[in-house]
PDB file of N, CA and C in Angstrom:
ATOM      1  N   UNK A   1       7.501   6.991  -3.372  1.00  0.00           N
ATOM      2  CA  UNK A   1       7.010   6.699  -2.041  1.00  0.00           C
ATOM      3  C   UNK A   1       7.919   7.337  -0.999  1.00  0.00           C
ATOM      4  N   UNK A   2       9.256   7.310  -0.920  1.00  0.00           N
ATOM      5  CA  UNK A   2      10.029   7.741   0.063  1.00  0.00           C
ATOM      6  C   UNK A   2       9.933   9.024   0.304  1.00  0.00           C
ATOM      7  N   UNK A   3       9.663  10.159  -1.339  1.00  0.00           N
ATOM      8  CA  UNK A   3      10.051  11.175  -1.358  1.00  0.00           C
ATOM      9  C   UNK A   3       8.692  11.700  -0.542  1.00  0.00           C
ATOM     10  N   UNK A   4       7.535  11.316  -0.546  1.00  0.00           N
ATOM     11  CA  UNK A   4       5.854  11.712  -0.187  1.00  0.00           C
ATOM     12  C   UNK A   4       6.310  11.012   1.042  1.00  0.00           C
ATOM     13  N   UNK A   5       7.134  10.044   2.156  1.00  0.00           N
ATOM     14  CA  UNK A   5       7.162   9.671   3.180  1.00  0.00           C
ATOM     15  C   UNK A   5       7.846   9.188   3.502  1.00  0.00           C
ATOM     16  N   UNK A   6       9.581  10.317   3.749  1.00  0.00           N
ATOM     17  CA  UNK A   6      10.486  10.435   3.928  1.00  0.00           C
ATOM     18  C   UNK A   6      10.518   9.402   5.508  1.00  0.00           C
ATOM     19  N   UNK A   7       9.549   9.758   6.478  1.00  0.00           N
ATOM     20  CA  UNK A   7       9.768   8.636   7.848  1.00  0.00           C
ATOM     21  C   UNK A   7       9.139   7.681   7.563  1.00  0.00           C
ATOM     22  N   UNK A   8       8.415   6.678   6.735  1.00  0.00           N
ATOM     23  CA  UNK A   8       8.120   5.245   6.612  1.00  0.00           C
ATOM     24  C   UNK A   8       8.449   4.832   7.205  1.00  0.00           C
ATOM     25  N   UNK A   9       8.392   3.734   7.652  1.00  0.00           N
ATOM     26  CA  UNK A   9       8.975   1.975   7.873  1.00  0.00           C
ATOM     27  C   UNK A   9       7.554   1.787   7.007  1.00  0.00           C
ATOM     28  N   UNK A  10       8.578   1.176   5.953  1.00  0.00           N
ATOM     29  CA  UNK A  10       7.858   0.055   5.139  1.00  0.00           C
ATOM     30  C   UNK A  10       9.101  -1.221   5.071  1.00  0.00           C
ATOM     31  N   UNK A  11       7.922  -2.341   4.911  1.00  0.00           N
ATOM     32  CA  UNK A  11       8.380  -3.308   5.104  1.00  0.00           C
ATOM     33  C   UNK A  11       7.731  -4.498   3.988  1.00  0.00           C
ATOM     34  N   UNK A  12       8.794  -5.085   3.367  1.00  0.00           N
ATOM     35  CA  UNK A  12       8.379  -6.035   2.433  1.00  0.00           C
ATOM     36  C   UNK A  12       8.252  -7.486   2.897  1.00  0.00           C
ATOM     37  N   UNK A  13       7.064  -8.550   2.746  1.00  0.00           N
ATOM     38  CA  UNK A  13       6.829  -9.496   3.431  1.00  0.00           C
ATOM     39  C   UNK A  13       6.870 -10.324   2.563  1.00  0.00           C
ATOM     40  N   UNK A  14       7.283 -11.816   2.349  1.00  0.00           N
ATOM     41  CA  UNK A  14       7.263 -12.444   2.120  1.00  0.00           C
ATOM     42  C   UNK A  14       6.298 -13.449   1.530  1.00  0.00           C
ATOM     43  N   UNK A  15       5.903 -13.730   0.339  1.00  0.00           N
ATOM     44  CA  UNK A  15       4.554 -14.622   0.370  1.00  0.00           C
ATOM     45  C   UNK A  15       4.795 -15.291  -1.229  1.00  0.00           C
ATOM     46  N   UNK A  16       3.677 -15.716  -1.429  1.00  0.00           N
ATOM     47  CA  UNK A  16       3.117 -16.603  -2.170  1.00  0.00           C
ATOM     48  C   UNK A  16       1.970 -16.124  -3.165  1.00  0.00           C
ATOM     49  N   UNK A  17       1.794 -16.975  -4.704  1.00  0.00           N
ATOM     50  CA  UNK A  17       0.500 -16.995  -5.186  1.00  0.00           C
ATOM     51  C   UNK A  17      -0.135 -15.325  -5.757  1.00  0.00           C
ATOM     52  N   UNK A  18       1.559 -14.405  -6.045  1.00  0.00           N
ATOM     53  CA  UNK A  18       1.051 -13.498  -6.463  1.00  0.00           C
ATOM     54  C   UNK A  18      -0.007 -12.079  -5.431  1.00  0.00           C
ATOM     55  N   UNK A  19       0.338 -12.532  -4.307  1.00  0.00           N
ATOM     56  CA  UNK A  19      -0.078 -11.623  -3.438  1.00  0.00           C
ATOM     57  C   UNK A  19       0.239 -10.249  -3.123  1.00  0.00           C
ATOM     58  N   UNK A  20      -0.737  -9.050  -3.193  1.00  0.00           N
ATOM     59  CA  UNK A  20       0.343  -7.808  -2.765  1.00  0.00           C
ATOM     60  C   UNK A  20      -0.884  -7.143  -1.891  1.00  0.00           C
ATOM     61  N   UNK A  21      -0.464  -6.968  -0.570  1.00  0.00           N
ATOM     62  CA  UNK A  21      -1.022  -5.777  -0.174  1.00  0.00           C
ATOM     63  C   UNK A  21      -0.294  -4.612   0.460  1.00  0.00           C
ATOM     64  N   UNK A  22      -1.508  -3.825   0.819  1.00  0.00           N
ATOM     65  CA  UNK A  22      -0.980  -2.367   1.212  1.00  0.00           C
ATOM     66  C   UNK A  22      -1.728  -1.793   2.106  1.00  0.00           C
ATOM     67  N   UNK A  23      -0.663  -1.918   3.391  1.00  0.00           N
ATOM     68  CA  UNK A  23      -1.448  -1.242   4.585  1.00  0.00           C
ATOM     69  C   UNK A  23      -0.860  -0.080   5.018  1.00  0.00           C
ATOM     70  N   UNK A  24      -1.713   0.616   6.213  1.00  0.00           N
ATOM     71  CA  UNK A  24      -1.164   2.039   6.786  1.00  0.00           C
ATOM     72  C   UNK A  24      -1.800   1.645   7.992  1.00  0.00           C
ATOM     73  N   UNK A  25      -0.869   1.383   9.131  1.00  0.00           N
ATOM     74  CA  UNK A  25      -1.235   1.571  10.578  1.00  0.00           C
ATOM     75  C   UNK A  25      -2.284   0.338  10.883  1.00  0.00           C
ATOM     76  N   UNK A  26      -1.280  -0.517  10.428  1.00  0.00           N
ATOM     77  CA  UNK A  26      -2.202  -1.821  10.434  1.00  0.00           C
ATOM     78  C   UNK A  26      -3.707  -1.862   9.816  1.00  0.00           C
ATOM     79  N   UNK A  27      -4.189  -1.135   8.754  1.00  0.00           N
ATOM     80  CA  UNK A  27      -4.946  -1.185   7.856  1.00  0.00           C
ATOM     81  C   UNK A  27      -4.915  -1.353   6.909  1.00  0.00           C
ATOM     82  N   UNK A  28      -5.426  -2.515   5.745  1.00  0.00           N
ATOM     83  CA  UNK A  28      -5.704  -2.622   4.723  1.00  0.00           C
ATOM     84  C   UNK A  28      -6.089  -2.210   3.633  1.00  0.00           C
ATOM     85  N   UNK A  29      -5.091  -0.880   2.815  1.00  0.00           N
ATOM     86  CA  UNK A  29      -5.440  -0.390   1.861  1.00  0.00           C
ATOM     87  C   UNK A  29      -6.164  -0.502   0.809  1.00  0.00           C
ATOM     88  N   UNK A  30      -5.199  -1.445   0.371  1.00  0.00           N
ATOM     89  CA  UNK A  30      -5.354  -2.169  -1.277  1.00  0.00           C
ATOM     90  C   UNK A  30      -5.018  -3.684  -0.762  1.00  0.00           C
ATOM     91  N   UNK A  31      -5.400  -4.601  -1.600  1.00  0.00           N
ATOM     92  CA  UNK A  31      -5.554  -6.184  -1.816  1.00  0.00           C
ATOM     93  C   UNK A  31      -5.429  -6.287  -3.270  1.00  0.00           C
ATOM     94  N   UNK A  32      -4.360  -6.817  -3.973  1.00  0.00           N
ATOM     95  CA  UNK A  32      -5.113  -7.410  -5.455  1.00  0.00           C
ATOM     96  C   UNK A  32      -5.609  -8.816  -5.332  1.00  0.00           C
ATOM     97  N   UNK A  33      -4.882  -9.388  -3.835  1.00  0.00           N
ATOM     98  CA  UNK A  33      -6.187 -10.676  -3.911  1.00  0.00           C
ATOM     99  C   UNK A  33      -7.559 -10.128  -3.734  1.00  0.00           C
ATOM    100  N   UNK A  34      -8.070  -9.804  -2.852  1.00  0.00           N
ATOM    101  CA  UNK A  34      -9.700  -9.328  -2.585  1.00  0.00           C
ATOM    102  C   UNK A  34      -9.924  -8.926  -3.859  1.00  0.00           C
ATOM    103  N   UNK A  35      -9.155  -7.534  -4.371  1.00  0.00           N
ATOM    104  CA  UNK A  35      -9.548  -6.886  -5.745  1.00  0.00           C
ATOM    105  C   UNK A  35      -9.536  -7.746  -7.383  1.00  0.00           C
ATOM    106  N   UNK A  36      -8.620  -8.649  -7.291  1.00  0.00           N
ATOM    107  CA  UNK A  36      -8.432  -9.911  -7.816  1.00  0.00           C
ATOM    108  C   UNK A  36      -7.832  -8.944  -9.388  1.00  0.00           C
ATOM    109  N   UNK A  37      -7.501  -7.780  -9.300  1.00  0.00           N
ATOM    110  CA  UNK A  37      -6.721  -6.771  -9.781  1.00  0.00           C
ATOM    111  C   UNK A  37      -5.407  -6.256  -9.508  1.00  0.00           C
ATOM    112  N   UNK A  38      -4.457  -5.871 -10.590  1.00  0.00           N
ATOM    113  CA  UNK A  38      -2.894  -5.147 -10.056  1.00  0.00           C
ATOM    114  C   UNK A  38      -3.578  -3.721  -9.825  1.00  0.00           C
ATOM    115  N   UNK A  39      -2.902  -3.105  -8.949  1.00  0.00           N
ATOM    116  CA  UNK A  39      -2.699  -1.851  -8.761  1.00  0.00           C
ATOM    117  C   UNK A  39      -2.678  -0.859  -9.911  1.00  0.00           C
ATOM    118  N   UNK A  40      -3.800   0.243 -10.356  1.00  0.00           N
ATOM    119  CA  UNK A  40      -3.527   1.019 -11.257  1.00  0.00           C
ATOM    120  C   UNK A  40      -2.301   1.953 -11.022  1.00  0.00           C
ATOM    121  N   UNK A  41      -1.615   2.199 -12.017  1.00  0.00           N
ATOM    122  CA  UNK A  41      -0.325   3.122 -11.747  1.00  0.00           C
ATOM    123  C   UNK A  41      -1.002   4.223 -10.626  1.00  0.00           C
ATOM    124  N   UNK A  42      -0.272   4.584  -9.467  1.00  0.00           N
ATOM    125  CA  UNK A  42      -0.303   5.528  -8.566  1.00  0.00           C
ATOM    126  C   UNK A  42      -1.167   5.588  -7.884  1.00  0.00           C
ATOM    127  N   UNK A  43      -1.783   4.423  -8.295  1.00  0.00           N
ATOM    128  CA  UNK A  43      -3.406   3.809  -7.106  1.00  0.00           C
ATOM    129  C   UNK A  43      -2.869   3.741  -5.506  1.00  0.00           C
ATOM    130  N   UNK A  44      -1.794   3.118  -5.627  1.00  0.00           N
ATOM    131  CA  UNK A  44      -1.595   2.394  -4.211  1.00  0.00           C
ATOM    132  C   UNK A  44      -0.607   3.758  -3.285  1.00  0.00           C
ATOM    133  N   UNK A  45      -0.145   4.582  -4.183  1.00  0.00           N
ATOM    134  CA  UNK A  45       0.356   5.704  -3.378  1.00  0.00           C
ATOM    135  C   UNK A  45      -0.548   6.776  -3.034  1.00  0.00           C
ATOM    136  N   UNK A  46      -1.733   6.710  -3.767  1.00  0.00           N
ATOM    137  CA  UNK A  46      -2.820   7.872  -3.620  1.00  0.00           C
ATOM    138  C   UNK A  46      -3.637   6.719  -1.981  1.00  0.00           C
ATOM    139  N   UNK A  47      -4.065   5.681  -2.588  1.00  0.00           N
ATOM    140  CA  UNK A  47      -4.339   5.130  -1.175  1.00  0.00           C
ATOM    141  C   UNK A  47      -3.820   5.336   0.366  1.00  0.00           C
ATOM    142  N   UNK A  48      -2.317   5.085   0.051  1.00  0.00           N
ATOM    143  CA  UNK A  48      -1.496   5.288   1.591  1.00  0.00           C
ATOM    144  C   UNK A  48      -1.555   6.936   1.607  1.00  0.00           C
ATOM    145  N   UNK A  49      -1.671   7.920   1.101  1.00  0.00           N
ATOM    146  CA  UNK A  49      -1.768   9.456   1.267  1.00  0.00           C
ATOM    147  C   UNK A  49      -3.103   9.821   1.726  1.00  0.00           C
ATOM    148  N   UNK A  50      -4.116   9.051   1.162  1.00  0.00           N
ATOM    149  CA  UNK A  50      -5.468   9.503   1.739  1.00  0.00           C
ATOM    150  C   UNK A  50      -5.198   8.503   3.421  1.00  0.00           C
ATOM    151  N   UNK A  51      -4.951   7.497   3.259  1.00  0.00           N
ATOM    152  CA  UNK A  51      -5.307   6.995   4.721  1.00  0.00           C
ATOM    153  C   UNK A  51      -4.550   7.536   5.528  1.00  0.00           C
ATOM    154  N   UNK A  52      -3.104   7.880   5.202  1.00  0.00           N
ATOM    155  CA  UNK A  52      -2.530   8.709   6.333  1.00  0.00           C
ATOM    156  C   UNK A  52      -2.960   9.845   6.838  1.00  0.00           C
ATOM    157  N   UNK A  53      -3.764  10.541   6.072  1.00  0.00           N
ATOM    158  CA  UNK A  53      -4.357  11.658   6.239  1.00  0.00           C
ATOM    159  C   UNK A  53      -3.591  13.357   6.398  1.00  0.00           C
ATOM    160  N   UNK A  54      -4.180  14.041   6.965  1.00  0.00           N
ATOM    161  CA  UNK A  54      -3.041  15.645   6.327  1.00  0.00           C
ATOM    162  C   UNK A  54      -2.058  15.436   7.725  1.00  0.00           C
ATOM    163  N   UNK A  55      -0.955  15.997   6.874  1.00  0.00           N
ATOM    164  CA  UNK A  55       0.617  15.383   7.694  1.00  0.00           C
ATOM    165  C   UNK A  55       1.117  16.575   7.973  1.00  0.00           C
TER     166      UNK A  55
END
């Protein structure tokens, strides 16, 4: 992740009940609550690359 988006601020939040999401610009990537699924390997970095869009 750092190396594909060396300026991030990412930020890890605090929670409960097995929760993970993943946003970009205050958007909602991925959910494995909604998806009620883990993240396929490299799912959630192909997500934040498409929503950021060409850089």
């Amino acid at each position: 992740m750092r190396q594909a988006f060396p300026n991030a601020e990412v930020r890890m939040l605090e929670s409960s009940g097995g929760v993970f999401e993943v946003s970009v610009d205050d958007t909602l990537v991925f959910s494995k609550k909604a998806l009620r699924r883990h993240a396929a390997p490299g799912e959630a970095l192909r997500l934040i690359t498409e929503a950021a869009g060409p850089g």
